[in-house]
N, C-alpha and C. Protein backbone atom coordinates (compact mmCIF):
# COMPACT_ATOMS: atom_id res chain seq x y z
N UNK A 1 0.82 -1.17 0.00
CA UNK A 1 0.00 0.00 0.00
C UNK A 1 0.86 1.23 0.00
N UNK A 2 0.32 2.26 -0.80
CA UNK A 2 1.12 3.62 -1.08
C UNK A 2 0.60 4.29 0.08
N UNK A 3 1.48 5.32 0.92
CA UNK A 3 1.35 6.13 1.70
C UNK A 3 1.22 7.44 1.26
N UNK A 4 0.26 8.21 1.59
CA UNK A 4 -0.01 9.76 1.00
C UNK A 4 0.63 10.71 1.93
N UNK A 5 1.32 11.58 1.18
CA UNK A 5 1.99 12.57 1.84
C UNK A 5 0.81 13.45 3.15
N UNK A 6 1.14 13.79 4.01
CA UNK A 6 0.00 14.59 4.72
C UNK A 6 -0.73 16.09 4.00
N UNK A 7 0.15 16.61 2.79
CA UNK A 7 -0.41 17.69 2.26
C UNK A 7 -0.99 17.51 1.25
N UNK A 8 -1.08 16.30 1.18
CA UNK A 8 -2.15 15.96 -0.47
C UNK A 8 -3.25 16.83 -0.64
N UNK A 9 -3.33 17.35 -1.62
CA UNK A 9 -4.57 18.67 -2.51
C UNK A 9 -4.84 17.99 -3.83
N UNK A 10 -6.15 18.05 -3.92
CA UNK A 10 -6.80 17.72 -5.02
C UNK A 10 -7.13 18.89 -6.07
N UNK A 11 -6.39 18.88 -7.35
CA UNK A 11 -6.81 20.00 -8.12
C UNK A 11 -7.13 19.74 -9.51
N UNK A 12 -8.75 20.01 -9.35
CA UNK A 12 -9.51 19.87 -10.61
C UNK A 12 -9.36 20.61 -11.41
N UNK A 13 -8.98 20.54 -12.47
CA UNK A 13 -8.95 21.17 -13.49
C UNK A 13 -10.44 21.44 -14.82
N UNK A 14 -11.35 20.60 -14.37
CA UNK A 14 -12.61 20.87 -14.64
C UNK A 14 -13.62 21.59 -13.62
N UNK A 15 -14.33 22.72 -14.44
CA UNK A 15 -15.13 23.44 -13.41
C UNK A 15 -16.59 22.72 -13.40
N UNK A 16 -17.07 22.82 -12.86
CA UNK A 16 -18.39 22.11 -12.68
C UNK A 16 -19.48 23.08 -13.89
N UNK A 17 -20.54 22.78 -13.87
CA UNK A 17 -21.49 23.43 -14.54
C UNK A 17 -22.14 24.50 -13.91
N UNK A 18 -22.29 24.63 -12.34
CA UNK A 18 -22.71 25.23 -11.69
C UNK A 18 -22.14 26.24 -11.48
N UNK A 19 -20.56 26.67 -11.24
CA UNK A 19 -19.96 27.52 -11.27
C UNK A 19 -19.87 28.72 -12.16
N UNK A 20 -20.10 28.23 -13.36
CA UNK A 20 -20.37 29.28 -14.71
C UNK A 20 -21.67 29.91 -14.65
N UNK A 21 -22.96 28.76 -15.32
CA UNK A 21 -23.64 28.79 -15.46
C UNK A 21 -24.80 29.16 -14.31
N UNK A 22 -26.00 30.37 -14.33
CA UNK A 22 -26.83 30.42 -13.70
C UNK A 22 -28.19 30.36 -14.01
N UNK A 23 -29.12 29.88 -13.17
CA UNK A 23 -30.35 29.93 -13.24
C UNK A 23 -31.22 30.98 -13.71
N UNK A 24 -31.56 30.83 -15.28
CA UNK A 24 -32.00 32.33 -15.31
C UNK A 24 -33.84 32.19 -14.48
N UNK A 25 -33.57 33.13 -13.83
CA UNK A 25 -34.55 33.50 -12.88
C UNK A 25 -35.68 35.08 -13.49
N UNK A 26 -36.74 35.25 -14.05
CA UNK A 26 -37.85 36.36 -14.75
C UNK A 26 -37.63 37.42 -13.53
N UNK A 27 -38.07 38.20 -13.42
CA UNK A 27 -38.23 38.79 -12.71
C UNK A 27 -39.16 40.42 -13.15
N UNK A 28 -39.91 40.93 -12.32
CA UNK A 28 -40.34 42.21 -12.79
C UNK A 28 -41.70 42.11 -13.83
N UNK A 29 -41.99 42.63 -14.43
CA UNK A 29 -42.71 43.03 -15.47
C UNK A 29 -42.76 41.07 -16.36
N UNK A 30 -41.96 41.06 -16.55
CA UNK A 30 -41.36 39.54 -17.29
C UNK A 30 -42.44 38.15 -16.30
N UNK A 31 -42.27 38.26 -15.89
CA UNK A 31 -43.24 37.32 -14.44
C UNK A 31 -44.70 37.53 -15.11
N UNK A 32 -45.06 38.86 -14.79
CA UNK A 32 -46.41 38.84 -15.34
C UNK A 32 -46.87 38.60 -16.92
N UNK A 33 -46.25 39.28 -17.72
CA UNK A 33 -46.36 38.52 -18.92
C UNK A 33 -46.24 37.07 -19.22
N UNK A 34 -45.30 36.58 -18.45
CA UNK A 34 -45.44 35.12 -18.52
C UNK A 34 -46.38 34.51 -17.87
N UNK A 35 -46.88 35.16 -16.98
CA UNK A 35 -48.65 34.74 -16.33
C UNK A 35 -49.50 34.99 -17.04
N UNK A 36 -49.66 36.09 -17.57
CA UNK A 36 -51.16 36.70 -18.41
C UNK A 36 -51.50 35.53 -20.04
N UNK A 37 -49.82 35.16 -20.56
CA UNK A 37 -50.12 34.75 -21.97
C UNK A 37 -50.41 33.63 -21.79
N UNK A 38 -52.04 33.72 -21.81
CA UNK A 38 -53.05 32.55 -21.54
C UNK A 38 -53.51 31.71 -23.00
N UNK A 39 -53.23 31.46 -23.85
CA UNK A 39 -53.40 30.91 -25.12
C UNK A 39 -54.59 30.12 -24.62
N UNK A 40 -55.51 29.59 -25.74
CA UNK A 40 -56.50 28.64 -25.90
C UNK A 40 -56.27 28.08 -26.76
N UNK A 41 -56.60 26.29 -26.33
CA UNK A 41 -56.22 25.24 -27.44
C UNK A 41 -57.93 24.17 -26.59
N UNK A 42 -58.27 23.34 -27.72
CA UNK A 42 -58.74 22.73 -28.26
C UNK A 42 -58.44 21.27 -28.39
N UNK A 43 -58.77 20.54 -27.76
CA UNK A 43 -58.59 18.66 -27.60
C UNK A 43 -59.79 18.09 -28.21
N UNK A 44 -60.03 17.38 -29.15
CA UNK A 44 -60.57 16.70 -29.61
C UNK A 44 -60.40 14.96 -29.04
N UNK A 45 -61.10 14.61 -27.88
CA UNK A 45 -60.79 13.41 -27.17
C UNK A 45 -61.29 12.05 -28.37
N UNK A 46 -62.33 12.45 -29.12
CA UNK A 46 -62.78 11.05 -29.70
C UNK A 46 -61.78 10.20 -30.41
N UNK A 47 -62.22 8.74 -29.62
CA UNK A 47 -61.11 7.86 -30.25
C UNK A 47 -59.83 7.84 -29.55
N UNK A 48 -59.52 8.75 -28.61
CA UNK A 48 -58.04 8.89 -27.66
C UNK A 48 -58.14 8.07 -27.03
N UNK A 49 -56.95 7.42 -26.43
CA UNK A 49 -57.12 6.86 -25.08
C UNK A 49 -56.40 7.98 -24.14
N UNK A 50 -57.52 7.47 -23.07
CA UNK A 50 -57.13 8.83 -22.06
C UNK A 50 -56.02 9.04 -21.16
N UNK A 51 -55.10 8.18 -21.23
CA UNK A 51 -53.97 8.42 -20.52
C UNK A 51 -52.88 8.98 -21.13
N UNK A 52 -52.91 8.75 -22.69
CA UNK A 52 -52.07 9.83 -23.78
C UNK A 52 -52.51 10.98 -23.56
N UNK A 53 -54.07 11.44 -23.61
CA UNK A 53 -54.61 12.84 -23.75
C UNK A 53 -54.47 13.52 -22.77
N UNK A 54 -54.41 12.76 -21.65
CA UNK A 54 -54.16 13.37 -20.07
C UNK A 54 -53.14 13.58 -20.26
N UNK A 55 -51.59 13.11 -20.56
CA UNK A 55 -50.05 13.88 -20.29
C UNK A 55 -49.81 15.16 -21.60
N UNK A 56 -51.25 15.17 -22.48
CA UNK A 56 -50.49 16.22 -23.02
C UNK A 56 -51.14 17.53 -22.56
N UNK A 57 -52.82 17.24 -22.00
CA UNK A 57 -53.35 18.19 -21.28
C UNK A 57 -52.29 18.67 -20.56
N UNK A 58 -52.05 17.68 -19.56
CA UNK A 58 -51.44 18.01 -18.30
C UNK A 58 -49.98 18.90 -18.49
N UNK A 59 -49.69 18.70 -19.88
CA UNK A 59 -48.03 19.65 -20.32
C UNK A 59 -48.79 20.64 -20.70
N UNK A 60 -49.81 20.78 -21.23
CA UNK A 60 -50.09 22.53 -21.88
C UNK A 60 -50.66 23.15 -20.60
N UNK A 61 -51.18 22.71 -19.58
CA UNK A 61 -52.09 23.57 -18.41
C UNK A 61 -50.82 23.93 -17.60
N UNK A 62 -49.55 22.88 -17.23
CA UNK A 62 -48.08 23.49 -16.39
C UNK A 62 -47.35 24.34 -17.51
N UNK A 63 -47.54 24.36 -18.92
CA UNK A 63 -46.45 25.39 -19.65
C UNK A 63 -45.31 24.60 -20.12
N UNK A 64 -44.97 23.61 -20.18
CA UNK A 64 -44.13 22.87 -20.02
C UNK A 64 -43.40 22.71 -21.56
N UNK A 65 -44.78 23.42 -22.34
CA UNK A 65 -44.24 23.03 -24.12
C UNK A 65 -43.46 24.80 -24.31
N UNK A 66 -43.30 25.37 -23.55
CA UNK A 66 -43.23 26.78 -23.95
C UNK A 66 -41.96 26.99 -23.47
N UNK A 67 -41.33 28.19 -24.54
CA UNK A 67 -39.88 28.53 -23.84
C UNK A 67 -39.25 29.41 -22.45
N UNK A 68 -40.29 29.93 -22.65
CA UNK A 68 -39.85 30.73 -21.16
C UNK A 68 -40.86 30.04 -19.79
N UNK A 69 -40.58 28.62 -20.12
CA UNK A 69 -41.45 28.03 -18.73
C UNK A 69 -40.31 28.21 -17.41
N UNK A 70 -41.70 28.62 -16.57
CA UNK A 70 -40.92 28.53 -14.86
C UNK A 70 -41.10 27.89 -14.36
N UNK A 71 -40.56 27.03 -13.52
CA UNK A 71 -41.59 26.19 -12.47
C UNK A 71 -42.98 26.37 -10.98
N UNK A 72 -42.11 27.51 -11.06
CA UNK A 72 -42.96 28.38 -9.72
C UNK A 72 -43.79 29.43 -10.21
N UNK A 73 -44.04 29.60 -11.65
CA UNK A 73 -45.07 30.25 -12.10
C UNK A 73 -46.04 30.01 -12.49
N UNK A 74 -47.94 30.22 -12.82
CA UNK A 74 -48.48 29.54 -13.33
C UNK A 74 -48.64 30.15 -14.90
N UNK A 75 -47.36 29.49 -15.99
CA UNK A 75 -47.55 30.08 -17.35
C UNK A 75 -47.88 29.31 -18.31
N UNK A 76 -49.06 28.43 -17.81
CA UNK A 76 -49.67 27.43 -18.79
C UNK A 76 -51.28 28.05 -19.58
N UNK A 77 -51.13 27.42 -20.17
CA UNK A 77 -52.44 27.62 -21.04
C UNK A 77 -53.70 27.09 -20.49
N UNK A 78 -54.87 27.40 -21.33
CA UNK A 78 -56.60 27.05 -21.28
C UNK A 78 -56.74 26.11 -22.06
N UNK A 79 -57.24 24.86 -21.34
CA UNK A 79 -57.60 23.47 -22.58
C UNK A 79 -58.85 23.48 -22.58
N UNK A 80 -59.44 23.12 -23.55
CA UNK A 80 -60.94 22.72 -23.80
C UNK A 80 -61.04 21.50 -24.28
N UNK A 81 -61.69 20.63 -23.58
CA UNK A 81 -61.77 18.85 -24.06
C UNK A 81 -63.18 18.92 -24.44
N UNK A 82 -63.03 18.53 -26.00
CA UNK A 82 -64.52 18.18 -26.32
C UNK A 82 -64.76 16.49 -26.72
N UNK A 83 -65.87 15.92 -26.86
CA UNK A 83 -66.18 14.37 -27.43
C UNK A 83 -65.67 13.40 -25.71
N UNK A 84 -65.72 14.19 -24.64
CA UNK A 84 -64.90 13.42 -23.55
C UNK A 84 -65.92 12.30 -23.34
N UNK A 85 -66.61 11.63 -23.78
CA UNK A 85 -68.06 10.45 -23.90
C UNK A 85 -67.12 9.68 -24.66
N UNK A 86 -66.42 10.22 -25.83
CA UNK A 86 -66.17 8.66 -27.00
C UNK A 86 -64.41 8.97 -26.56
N UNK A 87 -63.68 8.99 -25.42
CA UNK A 87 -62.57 8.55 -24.86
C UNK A 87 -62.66 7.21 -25.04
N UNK A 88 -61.36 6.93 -25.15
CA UNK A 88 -60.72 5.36 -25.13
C UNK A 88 -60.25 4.68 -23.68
N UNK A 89 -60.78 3.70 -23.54
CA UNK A 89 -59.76 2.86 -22.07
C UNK A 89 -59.39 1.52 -22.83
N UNK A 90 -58.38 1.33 -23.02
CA UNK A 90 -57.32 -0.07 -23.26
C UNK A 90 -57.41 -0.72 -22.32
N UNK A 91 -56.44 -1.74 -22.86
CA UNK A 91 -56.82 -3.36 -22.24
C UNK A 91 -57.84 -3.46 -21.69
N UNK A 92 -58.12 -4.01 -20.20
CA UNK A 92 -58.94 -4.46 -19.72
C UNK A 92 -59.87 -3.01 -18.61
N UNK A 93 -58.89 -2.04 -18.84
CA UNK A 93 -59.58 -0.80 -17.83
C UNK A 93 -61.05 -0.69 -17.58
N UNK A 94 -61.63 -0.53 -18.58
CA UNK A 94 -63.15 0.01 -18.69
C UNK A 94 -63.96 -1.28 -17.53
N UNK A 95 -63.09 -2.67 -17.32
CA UNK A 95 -64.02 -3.33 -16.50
C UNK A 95 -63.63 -3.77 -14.93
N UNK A 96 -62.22 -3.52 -15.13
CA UNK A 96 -60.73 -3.57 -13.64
C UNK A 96 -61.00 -2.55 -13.24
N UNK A 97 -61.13 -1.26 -14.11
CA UNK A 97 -60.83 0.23 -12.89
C UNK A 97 -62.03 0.65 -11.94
N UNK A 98 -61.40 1.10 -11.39
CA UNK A 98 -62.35 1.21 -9.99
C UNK A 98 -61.72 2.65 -9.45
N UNK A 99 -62.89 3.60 -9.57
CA UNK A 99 -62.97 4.81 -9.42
C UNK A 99 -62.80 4.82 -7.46
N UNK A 100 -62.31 5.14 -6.32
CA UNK A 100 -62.98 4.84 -5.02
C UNK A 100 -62.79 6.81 -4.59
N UNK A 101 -63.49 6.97 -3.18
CA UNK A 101 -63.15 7.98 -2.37
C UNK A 101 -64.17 7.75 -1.18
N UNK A 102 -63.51 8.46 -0.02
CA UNK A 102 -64.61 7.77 0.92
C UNK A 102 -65.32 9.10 1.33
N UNK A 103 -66.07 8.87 2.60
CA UNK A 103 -66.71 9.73 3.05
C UNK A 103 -66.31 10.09 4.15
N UNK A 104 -65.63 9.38 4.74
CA UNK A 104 -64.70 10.13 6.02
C UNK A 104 -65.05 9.60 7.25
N UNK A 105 -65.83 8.40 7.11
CA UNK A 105 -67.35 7.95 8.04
C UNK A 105 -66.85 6.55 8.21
N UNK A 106 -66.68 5.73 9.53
CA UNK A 106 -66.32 4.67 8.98
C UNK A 106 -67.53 3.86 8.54
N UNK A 107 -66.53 3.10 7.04
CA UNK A 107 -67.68 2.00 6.48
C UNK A 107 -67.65 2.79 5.56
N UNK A 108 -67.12 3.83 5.19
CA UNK A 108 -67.30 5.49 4.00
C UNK A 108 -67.13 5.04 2.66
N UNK A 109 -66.06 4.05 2.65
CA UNK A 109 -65.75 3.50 1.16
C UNK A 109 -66.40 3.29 -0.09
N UNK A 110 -66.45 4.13 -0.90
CA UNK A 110 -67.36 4.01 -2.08
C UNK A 110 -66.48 3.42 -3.56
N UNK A 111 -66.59 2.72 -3.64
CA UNK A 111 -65.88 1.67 -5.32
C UNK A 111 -67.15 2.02 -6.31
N UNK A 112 -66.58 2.51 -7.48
CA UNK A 112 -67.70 2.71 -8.79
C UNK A 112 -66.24 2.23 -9.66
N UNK A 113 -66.66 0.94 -10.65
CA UNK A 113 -66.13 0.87 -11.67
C UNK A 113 -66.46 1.98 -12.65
N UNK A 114 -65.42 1.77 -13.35
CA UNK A 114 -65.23 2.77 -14.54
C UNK A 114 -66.28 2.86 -15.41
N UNK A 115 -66.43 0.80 -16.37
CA UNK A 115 -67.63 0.61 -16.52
C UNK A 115 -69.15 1.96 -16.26
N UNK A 116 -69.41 1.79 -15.44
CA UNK A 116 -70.72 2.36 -14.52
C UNK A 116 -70.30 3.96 -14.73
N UNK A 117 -69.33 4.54 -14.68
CA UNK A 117 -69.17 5.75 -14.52
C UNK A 117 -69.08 6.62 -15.97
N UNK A 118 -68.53 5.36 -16.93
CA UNK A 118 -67.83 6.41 -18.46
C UNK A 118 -69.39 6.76 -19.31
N UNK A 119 -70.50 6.27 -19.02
CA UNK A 119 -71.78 6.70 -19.97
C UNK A 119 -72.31 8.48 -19.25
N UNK A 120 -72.27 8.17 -18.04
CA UNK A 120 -72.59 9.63 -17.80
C UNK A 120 -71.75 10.72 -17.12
N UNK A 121 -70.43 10.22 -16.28
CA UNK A 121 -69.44 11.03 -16.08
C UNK A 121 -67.95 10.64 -16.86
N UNK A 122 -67.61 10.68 -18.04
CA UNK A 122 -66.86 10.53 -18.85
C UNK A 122 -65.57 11.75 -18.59
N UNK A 123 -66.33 13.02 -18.52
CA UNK A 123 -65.94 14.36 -18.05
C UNK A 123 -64.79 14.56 -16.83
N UNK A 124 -65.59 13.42 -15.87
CA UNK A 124 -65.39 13.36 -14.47
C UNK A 124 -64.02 12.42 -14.23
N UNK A 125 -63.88 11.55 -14.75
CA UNK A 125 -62.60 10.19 -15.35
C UNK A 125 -61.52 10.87 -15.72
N UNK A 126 -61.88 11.79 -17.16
CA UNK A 126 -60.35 12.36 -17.59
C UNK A 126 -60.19 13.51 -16.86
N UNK A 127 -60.86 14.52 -15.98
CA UNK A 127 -60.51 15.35 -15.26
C UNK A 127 -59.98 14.88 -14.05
N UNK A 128 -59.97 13.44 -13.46
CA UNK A 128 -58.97 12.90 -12.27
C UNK A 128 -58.13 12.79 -13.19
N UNK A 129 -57.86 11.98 -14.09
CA UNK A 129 -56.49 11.57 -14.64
C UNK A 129 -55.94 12.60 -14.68
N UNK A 130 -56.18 13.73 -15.61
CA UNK A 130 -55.13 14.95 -15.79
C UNK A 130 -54.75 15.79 -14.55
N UNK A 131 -55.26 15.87 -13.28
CA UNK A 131 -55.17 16.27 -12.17
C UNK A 131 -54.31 15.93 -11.71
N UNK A 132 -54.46 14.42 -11.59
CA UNK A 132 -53.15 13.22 -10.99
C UNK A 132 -52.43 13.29 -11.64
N UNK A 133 -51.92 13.86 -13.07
CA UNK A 133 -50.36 14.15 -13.71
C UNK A 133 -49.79 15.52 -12.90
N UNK A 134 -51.19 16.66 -12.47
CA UNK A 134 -50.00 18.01 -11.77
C UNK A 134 -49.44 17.90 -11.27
N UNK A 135 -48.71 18.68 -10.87
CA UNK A 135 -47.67 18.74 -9.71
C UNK A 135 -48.63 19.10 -8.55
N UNK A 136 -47.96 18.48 -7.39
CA UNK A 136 -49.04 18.63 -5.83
C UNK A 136 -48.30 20.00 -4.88
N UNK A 137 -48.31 21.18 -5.76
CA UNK A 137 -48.42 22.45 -5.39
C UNK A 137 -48.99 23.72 -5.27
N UNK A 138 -48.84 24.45 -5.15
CA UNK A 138 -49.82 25.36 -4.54
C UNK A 138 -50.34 26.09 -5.76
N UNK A 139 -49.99 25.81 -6.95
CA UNK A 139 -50.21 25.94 -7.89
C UNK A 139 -51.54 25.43 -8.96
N UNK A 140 -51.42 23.96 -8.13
CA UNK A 140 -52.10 22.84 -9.09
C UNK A 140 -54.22 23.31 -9.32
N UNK A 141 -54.07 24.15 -7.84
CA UNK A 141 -55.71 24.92 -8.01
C UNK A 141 -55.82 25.90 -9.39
N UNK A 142 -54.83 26.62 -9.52
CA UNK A 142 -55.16 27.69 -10.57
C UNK A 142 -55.12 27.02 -11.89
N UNK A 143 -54.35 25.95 -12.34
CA UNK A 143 -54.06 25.42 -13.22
C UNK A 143 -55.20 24.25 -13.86
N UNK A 144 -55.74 24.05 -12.65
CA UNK A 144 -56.83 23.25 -12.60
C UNK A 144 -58.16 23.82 -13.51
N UNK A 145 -58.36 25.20 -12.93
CA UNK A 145 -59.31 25.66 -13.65
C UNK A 145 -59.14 26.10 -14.72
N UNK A 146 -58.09 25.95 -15.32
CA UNK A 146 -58.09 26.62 -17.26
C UNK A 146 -58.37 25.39 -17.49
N UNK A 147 -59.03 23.80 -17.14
CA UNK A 147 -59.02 22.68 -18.02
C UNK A 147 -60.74 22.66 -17.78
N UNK A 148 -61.23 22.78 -19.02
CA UNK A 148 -63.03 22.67 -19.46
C UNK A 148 -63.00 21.68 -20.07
N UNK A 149 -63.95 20.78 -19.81
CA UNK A 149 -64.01 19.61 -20.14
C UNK A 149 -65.51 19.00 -20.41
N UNK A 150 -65.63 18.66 -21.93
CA UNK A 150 -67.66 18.80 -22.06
C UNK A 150 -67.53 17.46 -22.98
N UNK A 151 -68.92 16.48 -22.28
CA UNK A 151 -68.99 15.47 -22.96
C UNK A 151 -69.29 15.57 -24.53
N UNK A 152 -69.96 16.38 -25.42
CA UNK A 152 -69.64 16.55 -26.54
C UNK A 152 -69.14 18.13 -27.36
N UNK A 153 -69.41 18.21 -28.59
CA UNK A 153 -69.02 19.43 -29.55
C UNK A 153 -69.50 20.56 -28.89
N UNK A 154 -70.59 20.40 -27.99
CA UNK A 154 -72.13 21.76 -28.00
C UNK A 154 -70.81 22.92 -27.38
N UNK A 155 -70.09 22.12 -26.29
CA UNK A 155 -69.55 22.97 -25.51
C UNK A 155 -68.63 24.05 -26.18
N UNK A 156 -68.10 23.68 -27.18
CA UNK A 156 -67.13 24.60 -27.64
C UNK A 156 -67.85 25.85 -28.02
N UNK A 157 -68.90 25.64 -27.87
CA UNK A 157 -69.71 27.13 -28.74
C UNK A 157 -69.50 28.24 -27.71
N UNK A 158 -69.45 27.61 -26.28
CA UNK A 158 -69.48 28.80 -25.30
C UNK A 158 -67.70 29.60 -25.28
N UNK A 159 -67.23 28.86 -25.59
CA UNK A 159 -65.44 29.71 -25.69
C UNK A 159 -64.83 30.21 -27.36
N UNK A 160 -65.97 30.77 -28.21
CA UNK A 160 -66.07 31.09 -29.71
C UNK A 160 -65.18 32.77 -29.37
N UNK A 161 -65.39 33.30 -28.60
CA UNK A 161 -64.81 34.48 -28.05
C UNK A 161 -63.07 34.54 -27.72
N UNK A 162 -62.97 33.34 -27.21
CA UNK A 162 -61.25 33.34 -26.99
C UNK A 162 -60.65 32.88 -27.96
N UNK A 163 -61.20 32.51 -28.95
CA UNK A 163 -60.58 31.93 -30.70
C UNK A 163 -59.79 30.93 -30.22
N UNK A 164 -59.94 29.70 -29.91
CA UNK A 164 -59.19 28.50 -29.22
C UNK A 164 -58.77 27.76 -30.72
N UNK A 165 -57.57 27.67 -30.40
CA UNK A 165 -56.98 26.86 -31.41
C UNK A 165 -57.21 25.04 -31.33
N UNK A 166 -57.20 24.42 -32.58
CA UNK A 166 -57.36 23.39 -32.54
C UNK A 166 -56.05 22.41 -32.53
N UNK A 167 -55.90 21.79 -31.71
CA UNK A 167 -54.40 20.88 -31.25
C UNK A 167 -54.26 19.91 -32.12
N UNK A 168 -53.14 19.72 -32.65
CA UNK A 168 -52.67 18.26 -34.20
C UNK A 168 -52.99 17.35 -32.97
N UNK A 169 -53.64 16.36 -33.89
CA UNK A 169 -53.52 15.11 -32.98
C UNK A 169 -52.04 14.14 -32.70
């Protein structure tokens, strides 16, 4: 075994990334513009399966497709889900999943398969899924409400005013 001198120094000659480079951080005037530019887009669910349509909701409502995204800001967009009735569930979901929440009571436990739930709350299904992709911050309320979600076409008539763009599938 080699013995090390007692003044041994380690000298890197590579700087780290951190040392150079900083976090660019908005600030001022810049913050709010990146809050206000609220874009409207347009989901066409029929025929999706809903766990694709949920991660891309869930990237346009955090900002996540945009260049000046923050994390601690809310600079995501307004989705509108229309056709959310003719969503897709693969493999075996539509007859395994099992919606639960309780009542707080013991014995509270309420189980509704999916089955039972997708004819009249269809709406209600892909708005947990895309929820359960946010982030669990203090954020996830405001972000929550730019996502409208209507079992068919009728709904889009009410957001004809914000000129909502229609999303490539």
């Amino acid at each position: 075994m080699g013995v090390y001198p007692l003044s041994f120094t380690f000298v890197s000659t590579w700087k780290g990334v951190t040392e150079h480079m900083r976090t660019y951080v908005p600030r001022g005037r810049e913050t709010e513009e990146i809050e206000q530019g609220g874009g409207w887009f347009v989901v066409d669910a029929a025929g999706l399966v809903m766990g694709r349509v949920a991660t891309r909701i869930a990237r346009i409502l955090i900002g996540k497709d945009k260049a000046n995204y923050t994390p601690y800001l809310d600079c995501g967009d307004h989705v509108i889900v229309i056709n959310a009735d003719k969503i897709r569930l693969t493999g075996n979901k539509l007859e395994q999943k099992i919606y639960r929440h309780h009542s707080g009571y013991p014995g509270g436990l309420k189980e509704v398969p999916a089955k039972r739930l997708r004819p009249t709350r269809a709406d209600w299904m892909l708005r947990e899924a895309v929820l359960g992709m946010l982030p669990k911050n203090k954020l996830r309320a405001l972000r929550a409400k730019k996502l409208r979600i209507y079992l068919d076409d009728k709904g889009l008539l009410r957001h004809t005013g914000q000129k909502p763009q229609l999303l490539a599938q």
